[in-house]
N, C-alpha and C. Protein backbone atom coordinates (compact mmCIF):
# COMPACT_ATOMS: atom_id res chain seq x y z
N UNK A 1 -76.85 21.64 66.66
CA UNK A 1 -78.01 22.03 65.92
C UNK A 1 -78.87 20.83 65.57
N UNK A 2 -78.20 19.79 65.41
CA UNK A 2 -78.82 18.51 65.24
C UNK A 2 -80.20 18.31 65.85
N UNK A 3 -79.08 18.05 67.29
CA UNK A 3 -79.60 17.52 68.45
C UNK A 3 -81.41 18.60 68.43
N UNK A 4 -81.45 19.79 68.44
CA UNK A 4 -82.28 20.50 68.56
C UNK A 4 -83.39 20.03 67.38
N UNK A 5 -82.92 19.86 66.32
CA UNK A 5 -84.09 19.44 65.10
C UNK A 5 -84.58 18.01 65.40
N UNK A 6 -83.80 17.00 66.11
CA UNK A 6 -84.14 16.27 66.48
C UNK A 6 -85.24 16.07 67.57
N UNK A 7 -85.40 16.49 68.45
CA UNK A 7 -86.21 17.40 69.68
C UNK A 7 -87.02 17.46 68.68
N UNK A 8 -87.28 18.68 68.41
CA UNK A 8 -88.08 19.41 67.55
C UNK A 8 -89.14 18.53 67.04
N UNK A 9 -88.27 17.61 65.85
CA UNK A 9 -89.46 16.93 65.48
C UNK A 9 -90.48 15.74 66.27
N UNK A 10 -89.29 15.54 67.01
CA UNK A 10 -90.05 14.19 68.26
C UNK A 10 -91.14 14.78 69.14
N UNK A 11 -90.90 15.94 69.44
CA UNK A 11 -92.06 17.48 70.11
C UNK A 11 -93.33 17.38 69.02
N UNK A 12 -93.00 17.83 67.62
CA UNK A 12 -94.14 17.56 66.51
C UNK A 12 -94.76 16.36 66.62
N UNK A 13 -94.23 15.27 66.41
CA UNK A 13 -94.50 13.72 66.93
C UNK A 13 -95.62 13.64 67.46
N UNK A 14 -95.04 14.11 68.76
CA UNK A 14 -96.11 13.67 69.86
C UNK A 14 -97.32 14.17 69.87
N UNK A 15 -96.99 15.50 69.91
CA UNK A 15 -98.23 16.52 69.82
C UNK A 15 -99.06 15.92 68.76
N UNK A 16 -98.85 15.93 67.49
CA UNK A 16 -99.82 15.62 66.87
C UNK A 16 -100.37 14.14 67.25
N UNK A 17 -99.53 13.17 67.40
CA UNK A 17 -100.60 11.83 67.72
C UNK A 17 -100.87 12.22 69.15
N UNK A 18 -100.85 12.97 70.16
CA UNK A 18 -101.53 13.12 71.28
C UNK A 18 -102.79 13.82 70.77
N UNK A 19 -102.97 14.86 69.77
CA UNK A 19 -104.01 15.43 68.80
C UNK A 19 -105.03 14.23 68.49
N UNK A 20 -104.34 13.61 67.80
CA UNK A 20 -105.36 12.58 66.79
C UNK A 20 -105.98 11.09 68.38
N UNK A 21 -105.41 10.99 68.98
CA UNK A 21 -106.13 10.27 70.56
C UNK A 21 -106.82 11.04 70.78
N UNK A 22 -106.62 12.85 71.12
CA UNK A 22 -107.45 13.30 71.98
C UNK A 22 -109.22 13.75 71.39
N UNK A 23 -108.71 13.59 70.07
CA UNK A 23 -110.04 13.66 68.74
C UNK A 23 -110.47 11.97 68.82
N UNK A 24 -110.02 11.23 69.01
CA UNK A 24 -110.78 9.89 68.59
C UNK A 24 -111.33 9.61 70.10
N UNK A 25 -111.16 10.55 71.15
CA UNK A 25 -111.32 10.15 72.50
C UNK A 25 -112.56 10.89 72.60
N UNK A 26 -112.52 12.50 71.96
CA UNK A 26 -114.03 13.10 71.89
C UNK A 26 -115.00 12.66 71.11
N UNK A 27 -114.63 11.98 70.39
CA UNK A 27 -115.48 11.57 69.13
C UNK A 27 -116.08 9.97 69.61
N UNK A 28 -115.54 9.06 70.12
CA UNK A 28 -115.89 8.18 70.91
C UNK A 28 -115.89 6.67 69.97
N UNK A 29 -115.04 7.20 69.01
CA UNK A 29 -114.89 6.10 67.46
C UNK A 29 -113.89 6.41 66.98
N UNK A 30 -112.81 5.31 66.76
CA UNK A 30 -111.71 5.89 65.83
C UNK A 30 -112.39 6.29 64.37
N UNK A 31 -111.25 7.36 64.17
CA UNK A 31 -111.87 7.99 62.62
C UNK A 31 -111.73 6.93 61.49
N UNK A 32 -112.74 7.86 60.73
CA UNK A 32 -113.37 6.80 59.48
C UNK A 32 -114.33 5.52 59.77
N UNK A 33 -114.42 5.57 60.82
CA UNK A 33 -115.95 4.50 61.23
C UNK A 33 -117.11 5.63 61.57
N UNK A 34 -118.24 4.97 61.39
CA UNK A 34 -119.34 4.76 61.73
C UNK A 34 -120.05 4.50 63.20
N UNK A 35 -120.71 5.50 63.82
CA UNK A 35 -121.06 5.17 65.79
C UNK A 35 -122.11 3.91 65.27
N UNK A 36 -122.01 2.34 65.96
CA UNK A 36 -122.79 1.44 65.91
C UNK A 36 -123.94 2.17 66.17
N UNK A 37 -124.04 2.99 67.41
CA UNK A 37 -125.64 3.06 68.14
C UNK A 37 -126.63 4.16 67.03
N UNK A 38 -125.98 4.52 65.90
CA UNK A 38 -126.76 5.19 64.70
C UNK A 38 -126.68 4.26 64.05
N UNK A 39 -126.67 3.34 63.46
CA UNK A 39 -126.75 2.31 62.54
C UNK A 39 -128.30 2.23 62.08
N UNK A 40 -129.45 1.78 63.10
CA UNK A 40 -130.77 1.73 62.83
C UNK A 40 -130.99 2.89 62.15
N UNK A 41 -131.11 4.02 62.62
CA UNK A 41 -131.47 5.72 62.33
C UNK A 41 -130.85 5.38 60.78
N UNK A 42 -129.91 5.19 60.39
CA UNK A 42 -128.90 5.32 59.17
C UNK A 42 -129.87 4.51 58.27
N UNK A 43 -129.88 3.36 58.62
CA UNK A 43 -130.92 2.23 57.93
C UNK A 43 -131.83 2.54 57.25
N UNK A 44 -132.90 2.80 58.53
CA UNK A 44 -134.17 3.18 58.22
C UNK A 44 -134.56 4.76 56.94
N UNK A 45 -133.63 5.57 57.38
CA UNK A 45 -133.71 6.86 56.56
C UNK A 45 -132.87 6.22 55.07
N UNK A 46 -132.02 5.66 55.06
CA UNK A 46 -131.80 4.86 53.60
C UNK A 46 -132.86 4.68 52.98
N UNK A 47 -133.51 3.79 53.60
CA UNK A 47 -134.79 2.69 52.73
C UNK A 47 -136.01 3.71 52.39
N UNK A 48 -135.97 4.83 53.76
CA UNK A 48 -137.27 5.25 53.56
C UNK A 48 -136.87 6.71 52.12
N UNK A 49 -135.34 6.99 52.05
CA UNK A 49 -134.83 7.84 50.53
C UNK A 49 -135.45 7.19 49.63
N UNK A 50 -135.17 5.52 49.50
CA UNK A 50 -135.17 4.74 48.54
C UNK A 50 -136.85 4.86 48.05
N UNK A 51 -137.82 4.19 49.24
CA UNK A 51 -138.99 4.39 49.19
C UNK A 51 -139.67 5.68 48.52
N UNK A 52 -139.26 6.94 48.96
CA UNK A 52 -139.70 8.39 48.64
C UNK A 52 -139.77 8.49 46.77
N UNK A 53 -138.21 8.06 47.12
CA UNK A 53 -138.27 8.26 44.81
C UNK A 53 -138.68 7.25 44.32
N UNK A 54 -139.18 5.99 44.85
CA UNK A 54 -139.57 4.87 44.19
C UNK A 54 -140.86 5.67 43.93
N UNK A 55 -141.84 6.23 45.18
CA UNK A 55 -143.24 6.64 45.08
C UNK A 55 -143.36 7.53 44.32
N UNK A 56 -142.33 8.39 43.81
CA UNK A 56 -142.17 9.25 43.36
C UNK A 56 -141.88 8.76 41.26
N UNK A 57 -141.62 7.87 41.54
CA UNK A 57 -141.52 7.17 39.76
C UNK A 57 -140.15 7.26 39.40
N UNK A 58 -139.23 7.23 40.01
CA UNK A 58 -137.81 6.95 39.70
C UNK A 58 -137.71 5.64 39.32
N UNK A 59 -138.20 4.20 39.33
CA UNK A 59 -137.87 3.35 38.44
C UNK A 59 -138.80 3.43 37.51
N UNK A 60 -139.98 3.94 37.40
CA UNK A 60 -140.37 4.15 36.28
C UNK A 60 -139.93 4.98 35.11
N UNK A 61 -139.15 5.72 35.28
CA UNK A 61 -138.58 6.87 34.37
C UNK A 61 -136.98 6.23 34.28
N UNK A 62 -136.65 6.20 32.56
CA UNK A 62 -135.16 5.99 32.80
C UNK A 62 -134.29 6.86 33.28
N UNK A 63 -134.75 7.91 33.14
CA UNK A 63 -133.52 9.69 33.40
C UNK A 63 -133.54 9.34 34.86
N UNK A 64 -134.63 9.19 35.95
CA UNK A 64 -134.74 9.26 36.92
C UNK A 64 -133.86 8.15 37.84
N UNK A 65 -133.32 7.30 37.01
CA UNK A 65 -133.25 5.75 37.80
C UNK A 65 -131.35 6.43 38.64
N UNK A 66 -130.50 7.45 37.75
CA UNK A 66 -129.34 7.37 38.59
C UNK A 66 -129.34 8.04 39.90
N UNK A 67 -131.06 8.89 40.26
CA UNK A 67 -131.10 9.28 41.44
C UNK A 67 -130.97 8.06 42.83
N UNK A 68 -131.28 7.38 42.33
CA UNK A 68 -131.82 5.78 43.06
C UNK A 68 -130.34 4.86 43.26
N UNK A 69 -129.58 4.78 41.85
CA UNK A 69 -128.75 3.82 41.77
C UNK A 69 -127.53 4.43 43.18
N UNK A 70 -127.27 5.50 43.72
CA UNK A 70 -126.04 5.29 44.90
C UNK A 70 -126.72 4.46 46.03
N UNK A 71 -127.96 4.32 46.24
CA UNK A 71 -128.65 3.85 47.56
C UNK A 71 -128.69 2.26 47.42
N UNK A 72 -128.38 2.03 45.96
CA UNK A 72 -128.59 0.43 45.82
C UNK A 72 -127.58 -0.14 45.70
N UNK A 73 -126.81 -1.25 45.72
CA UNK A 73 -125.78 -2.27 45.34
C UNK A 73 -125.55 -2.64 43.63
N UNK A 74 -126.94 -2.54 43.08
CA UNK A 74 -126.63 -2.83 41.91
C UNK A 74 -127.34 -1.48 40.81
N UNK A 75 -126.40 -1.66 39.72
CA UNK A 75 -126.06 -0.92 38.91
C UNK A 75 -126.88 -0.34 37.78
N UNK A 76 -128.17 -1.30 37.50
CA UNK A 76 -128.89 -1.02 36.73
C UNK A 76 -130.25 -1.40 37.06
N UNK A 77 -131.30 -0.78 36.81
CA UNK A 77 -132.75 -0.98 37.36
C UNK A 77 -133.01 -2.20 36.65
N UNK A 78 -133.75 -2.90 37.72
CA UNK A 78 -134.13 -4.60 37.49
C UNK A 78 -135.23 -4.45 36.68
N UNK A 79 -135.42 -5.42 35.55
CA UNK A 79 -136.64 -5.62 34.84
C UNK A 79 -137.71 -5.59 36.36
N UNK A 80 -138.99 -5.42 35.61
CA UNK A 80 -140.18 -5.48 36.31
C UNK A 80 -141.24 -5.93 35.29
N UNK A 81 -142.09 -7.01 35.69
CA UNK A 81 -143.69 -7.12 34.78
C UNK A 81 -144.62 -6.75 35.36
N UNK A 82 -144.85 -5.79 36.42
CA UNK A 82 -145.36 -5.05 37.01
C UNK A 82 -145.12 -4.12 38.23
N UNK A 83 -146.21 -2.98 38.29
CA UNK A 83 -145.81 -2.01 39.29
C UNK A 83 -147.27 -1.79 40.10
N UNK A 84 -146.99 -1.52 41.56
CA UNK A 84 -148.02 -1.39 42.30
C UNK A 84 -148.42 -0.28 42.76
N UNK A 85 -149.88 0.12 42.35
CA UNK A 85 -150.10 1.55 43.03
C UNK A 85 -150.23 1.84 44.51
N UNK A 86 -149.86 2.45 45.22
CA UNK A 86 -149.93 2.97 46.32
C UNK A 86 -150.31 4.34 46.59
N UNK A 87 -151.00 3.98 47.87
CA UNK A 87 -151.64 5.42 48.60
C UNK A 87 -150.54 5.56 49.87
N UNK A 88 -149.68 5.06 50.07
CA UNK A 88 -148.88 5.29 51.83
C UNK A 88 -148.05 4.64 51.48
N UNK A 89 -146.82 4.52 52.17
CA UNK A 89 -145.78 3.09 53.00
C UNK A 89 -145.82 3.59 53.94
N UNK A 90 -145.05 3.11 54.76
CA UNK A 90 -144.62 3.30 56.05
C UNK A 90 -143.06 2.14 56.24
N UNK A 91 -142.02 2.90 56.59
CA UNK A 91 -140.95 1.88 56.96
C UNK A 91 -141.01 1.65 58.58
N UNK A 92 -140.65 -0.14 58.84
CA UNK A 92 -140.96 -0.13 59.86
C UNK A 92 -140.02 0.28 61.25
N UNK A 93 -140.49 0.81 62.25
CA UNK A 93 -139.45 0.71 63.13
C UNK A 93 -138.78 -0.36 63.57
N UNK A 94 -139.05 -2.01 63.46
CA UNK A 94 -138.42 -2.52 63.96
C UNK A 94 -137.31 -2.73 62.81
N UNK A 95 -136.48 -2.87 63.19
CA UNK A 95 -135.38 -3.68 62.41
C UNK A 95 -134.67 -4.85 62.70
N UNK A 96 -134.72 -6.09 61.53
CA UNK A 96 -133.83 -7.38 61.96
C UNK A 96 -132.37 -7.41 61.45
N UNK A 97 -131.41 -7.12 63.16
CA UNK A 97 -129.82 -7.13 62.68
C UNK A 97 -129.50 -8.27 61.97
N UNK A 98 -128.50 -8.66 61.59
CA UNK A 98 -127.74 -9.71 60.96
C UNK A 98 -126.31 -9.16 61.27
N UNK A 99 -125.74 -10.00 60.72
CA UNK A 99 -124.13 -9.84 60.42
C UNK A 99 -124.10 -8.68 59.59
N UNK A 100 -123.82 -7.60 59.86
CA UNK A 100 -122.79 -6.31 58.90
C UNK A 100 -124.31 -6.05 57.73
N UNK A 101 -125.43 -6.65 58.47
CA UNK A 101 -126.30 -6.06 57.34
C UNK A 101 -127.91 -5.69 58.29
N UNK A 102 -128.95 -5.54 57.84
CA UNK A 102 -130.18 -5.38 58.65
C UNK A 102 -131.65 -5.95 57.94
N UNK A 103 -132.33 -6.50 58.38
CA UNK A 103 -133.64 -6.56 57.18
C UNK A 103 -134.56 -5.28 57.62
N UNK A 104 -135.09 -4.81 56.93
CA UNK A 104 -135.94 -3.52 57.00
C UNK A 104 -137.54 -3.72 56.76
N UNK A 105 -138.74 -3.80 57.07
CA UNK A 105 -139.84 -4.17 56.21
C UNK A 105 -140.76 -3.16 56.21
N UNK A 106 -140.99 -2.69 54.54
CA UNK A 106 -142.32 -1.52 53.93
C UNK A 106 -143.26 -1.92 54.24
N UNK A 107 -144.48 -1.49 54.85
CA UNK A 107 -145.75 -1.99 54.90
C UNK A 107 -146.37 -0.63 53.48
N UNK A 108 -146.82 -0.84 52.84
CA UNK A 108 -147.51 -0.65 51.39
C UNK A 108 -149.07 -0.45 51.43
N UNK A 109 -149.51 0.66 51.34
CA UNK A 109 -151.15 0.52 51.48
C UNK A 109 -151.67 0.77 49.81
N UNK A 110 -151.91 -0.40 49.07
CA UNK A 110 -151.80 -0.50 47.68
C UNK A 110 -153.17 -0.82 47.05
N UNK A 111 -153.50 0.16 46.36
CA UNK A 111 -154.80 0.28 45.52
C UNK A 111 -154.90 -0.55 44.58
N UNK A 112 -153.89 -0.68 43.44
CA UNK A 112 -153.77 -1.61 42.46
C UNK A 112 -152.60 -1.78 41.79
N UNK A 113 -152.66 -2.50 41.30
CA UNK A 113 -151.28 -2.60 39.95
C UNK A 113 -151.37 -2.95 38.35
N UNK A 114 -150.16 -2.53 37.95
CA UNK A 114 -150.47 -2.37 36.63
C UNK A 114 -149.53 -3.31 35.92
N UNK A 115 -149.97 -4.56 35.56
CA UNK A 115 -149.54 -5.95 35.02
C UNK A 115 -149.22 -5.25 33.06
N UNK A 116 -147.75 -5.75 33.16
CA UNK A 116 -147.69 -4.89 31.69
C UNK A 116 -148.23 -6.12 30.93
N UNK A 117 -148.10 -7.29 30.97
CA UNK A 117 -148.79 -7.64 30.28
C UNK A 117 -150.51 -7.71 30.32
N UNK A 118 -150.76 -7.59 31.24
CA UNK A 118 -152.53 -7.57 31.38
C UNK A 118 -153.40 -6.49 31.76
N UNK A 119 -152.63 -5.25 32.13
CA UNK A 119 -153.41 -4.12 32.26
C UNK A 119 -153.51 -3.74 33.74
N UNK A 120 -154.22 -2.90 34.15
CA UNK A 120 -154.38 -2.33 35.84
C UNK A 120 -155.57 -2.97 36.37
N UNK A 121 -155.59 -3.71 37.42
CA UNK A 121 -156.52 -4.09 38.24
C UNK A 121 -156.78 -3.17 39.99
N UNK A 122 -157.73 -3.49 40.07
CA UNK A 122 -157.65 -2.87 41.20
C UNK A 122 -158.04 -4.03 42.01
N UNK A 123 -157.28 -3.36 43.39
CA UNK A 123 -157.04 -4.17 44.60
C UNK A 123 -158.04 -4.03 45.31
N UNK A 124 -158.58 -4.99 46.36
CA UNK A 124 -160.13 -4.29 47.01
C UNK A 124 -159.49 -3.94 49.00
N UNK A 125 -160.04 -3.36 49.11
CA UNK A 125 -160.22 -2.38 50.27
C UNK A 125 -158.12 -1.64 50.56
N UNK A 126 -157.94 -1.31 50.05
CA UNK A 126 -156.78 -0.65 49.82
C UNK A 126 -155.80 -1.78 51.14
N UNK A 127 -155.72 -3.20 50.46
CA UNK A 127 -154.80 -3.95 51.02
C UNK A 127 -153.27 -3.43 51.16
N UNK A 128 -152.74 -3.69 52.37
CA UNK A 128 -151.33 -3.48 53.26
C UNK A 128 -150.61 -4.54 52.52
N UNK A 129 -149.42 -4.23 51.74
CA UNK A 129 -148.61 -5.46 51.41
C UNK A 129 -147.27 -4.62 51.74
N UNK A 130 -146.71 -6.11 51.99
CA UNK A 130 -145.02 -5.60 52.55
C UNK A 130 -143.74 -5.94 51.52
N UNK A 131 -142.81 -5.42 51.82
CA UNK A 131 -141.66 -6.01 50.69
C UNK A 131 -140.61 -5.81 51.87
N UNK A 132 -139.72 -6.61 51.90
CA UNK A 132 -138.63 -7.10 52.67
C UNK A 132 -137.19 -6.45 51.95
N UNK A 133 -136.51 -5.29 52.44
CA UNK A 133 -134.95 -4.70 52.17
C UNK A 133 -134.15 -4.93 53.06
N UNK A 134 -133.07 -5.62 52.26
CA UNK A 134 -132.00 -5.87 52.97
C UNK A 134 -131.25 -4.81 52.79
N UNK A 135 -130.39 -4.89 53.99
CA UNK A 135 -129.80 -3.40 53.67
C UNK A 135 -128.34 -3.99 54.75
N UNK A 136 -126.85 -3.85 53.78
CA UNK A 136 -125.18 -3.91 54.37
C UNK A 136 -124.49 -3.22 53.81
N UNK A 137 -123.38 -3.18 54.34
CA UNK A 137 -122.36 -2.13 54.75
C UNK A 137 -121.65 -2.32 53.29
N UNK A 138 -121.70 -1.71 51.96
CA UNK A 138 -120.83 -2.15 50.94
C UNK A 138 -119.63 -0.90 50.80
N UNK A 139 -118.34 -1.81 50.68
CA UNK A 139 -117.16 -1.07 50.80
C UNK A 139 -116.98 0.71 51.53
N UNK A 140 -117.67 0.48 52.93
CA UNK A 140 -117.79 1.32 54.14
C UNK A 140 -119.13 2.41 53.90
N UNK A 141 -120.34 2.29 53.20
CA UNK A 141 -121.57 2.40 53.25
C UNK A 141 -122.41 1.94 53.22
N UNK A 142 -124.19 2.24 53.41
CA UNK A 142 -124.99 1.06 53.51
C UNK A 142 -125.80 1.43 52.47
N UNK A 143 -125.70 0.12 51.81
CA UNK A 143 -126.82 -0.63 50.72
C UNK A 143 -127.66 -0.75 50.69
N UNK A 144 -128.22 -0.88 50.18
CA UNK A 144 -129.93 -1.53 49.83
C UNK A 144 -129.19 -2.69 48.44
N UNK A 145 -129.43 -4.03 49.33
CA UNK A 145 -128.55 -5.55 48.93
C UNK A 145 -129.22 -6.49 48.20
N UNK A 146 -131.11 -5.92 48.37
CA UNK A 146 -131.81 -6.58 48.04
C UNK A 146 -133.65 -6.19 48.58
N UNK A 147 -134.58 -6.43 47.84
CA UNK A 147 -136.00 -5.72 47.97
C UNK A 147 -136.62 -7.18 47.50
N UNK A 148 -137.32 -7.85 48.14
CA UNK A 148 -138.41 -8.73 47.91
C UNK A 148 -139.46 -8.71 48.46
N UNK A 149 -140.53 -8.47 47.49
CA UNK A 149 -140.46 -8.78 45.85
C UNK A 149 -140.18 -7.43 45.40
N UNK A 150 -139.11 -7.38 44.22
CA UNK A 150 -138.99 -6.30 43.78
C UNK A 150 -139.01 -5.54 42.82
N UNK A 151 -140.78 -4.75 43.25
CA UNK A 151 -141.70 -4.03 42.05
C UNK A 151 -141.52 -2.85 42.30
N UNK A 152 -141.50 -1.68 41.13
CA UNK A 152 -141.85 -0.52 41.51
C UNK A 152 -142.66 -0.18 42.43
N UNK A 153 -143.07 0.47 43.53
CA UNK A 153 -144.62 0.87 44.36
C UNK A 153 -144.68 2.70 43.82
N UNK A 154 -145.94 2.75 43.36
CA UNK A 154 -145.52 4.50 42.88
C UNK A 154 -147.05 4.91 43.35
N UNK A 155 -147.00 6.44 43.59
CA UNK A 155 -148.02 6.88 43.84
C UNK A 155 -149.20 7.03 42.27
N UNK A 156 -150.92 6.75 42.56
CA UNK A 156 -151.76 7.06 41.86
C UNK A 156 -151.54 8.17 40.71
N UNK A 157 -151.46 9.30 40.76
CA UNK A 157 -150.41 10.28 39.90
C UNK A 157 -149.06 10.02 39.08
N UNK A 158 -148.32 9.06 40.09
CA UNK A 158 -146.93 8.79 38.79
C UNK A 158 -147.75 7.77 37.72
N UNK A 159 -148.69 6.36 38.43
CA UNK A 159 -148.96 5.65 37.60
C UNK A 159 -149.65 6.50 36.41
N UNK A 160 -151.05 7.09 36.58
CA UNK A 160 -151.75 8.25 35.89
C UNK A 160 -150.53 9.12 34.60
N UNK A 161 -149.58 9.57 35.07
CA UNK A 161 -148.38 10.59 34.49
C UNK A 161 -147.74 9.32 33.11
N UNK A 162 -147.53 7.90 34.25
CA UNK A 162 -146.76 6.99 32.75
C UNK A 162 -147.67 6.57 32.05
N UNK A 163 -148.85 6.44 32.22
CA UNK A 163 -150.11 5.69 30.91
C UNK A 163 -150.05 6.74 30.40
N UNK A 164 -150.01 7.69 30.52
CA UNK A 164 -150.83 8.80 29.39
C UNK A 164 -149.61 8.81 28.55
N UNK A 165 -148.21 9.12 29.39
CA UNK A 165 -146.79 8.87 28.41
C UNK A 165 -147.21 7.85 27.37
N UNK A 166 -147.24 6.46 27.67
CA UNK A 166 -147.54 5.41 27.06
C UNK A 166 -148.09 5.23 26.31
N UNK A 167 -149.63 6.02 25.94
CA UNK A 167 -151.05 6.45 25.10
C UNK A 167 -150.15 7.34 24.33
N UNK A 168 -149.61 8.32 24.70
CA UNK A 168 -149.51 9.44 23.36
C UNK A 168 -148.26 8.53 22.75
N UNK A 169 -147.34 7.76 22.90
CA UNK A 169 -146.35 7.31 22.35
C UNK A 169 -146.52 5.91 21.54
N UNK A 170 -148.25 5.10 21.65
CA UNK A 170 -148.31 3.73 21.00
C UNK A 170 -148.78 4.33 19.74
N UNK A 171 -149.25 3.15 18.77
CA UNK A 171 -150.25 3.72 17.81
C UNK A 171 -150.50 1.79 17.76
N UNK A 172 -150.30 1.22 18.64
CA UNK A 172 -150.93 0.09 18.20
C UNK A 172 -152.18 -0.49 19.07
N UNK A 173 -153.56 -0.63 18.43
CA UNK A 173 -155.02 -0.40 18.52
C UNK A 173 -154.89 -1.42 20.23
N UNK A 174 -154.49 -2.22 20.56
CA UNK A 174 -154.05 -3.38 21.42
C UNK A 174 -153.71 -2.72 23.06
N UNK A 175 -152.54 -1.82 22.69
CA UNK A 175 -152.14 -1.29 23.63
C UNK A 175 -152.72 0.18 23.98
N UNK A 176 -153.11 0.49 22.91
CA UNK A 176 -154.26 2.01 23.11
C UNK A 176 -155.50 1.58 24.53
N UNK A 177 -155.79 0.55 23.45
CA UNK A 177 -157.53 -0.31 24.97
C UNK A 177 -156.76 -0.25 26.15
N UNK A 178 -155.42 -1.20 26.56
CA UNK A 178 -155.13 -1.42 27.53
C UNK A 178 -154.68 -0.08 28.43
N UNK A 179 -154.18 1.00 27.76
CA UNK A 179 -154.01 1.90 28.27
C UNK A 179 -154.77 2.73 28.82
N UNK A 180 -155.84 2.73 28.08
CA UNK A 180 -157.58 4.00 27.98
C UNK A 180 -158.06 3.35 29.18
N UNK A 181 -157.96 1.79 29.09
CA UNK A 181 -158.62 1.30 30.23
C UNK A 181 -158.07 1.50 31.68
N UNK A 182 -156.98 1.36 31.80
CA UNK A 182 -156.56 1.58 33.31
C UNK A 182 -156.43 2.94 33.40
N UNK A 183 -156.14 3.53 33.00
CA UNK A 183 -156.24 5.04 33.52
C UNK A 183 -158.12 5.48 33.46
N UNK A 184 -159.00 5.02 32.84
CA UNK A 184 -159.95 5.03 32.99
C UNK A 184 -160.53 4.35 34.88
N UNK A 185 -159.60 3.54 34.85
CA UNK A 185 -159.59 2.60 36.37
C UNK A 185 -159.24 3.08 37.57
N UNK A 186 -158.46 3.90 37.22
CA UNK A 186 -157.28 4.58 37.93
C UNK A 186 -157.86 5.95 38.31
N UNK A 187 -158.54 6.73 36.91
CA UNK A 187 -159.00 8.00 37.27
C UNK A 187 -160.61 8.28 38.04
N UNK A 188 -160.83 6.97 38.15
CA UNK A 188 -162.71 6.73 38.41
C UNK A 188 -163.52 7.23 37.12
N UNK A 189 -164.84 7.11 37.11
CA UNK A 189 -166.43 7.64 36.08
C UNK A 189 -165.38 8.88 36.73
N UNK A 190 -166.04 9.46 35.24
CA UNK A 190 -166.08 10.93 34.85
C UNK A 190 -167.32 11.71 34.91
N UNK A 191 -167.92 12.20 35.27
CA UNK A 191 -169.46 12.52 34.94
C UNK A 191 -169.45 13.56 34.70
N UNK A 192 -170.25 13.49 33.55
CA UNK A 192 -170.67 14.46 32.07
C UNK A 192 -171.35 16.08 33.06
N UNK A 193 -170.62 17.20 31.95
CA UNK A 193 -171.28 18.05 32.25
C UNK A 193 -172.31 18.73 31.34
N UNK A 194 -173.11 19.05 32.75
CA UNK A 194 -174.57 19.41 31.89
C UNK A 194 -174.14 20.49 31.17
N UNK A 195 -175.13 20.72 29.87
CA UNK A 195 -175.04 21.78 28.61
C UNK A 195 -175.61 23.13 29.33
């Protein structure tokens, strides 16, 4: 009877690791990796998640920031002394490999920004600026390792949505001007309606 359970299980044995070859043979990657030749595709749709809720005011909002924090390496949203308005990005198709990581680059079509200490300026002819993401593999997913320079970019509307937050929440005469004014900047002349 031995002899037979012995069989038996050496029969189980095989079969199953002939199973687990004949799955890592269709699959064309041993399991628990990653196919290299998706790596770019993987990349690029990272940065451009990251991009979407940035435009969207996720580092501007604290509630909003743990939507953001799995895509990044680090843990808490970086100070900023300013944020840039934008009308577009675009992530680029090319990508620069490295070792176990990639550089990625936003091209930014940016109207203005809003300097917390100095108020919103506007940018002239809706200048293209870029910011450089690094993006590696941290403990078997990919990161976003690093963004330079790294400012909020948010759409005309989120900026518009946080001044007015900002206005109904000051009462000090200083930061009221600075506020009235860029959203005044931001929203264009108003023109009066006739009586």
């Amino acid at each position: 009877m031995s002899f037979l359970r012995l069989r038996s299980a050496i029969f189980v044995c095989l079969f199953v690791s002939g199973v687990s070859a004949g799955l890592r043979a269709q699959m064309g990657m041993p399991l628990g990796h990653t196919d290299p030749a998706l790596e770019p595709a993987t990349v690029r749709e990272l940065v451009a998640r990251y991009c979407r809720m940035d435009y969207a005011g996720a580092r501007l909002n604290a509630n909003d920031w743990p939507k953001l924090q799995p895509l990044v390496a680090w843990h808490e949203n970086p100070d900023f002394p300013l944020f840039m308005v934008t009308s577009r990005f675009d992530v680029s198709a090319e990508l620069d490999p490295g070792h176990s990581k990639y550089g990625v680059t936003v091209h930014y079509r940016v109207v203005g920004k809003y300097d917390m200490a100095e108020g919103y300026s506007q940018e002239p002819g809706n200048q293209v600026r870029e910011a450089h993401f690094t993006v590696a593999e941290t403990n078997g997913e990919w990161k976003i390792t690093d963004i330079e320079p790294n400012f909020p970019y948010v759409s005309k509307a989120v900026a518009v949505q946080w001044l007015n937050h900002k206005l109904s929440g000051t009462s000090d005469p200083v930061a009221k001007t600075i506020y009235e004014n860029a959203l005044q900047r931001l929203q264009g002349p108003t023109t009066a309606v006739p009586n």
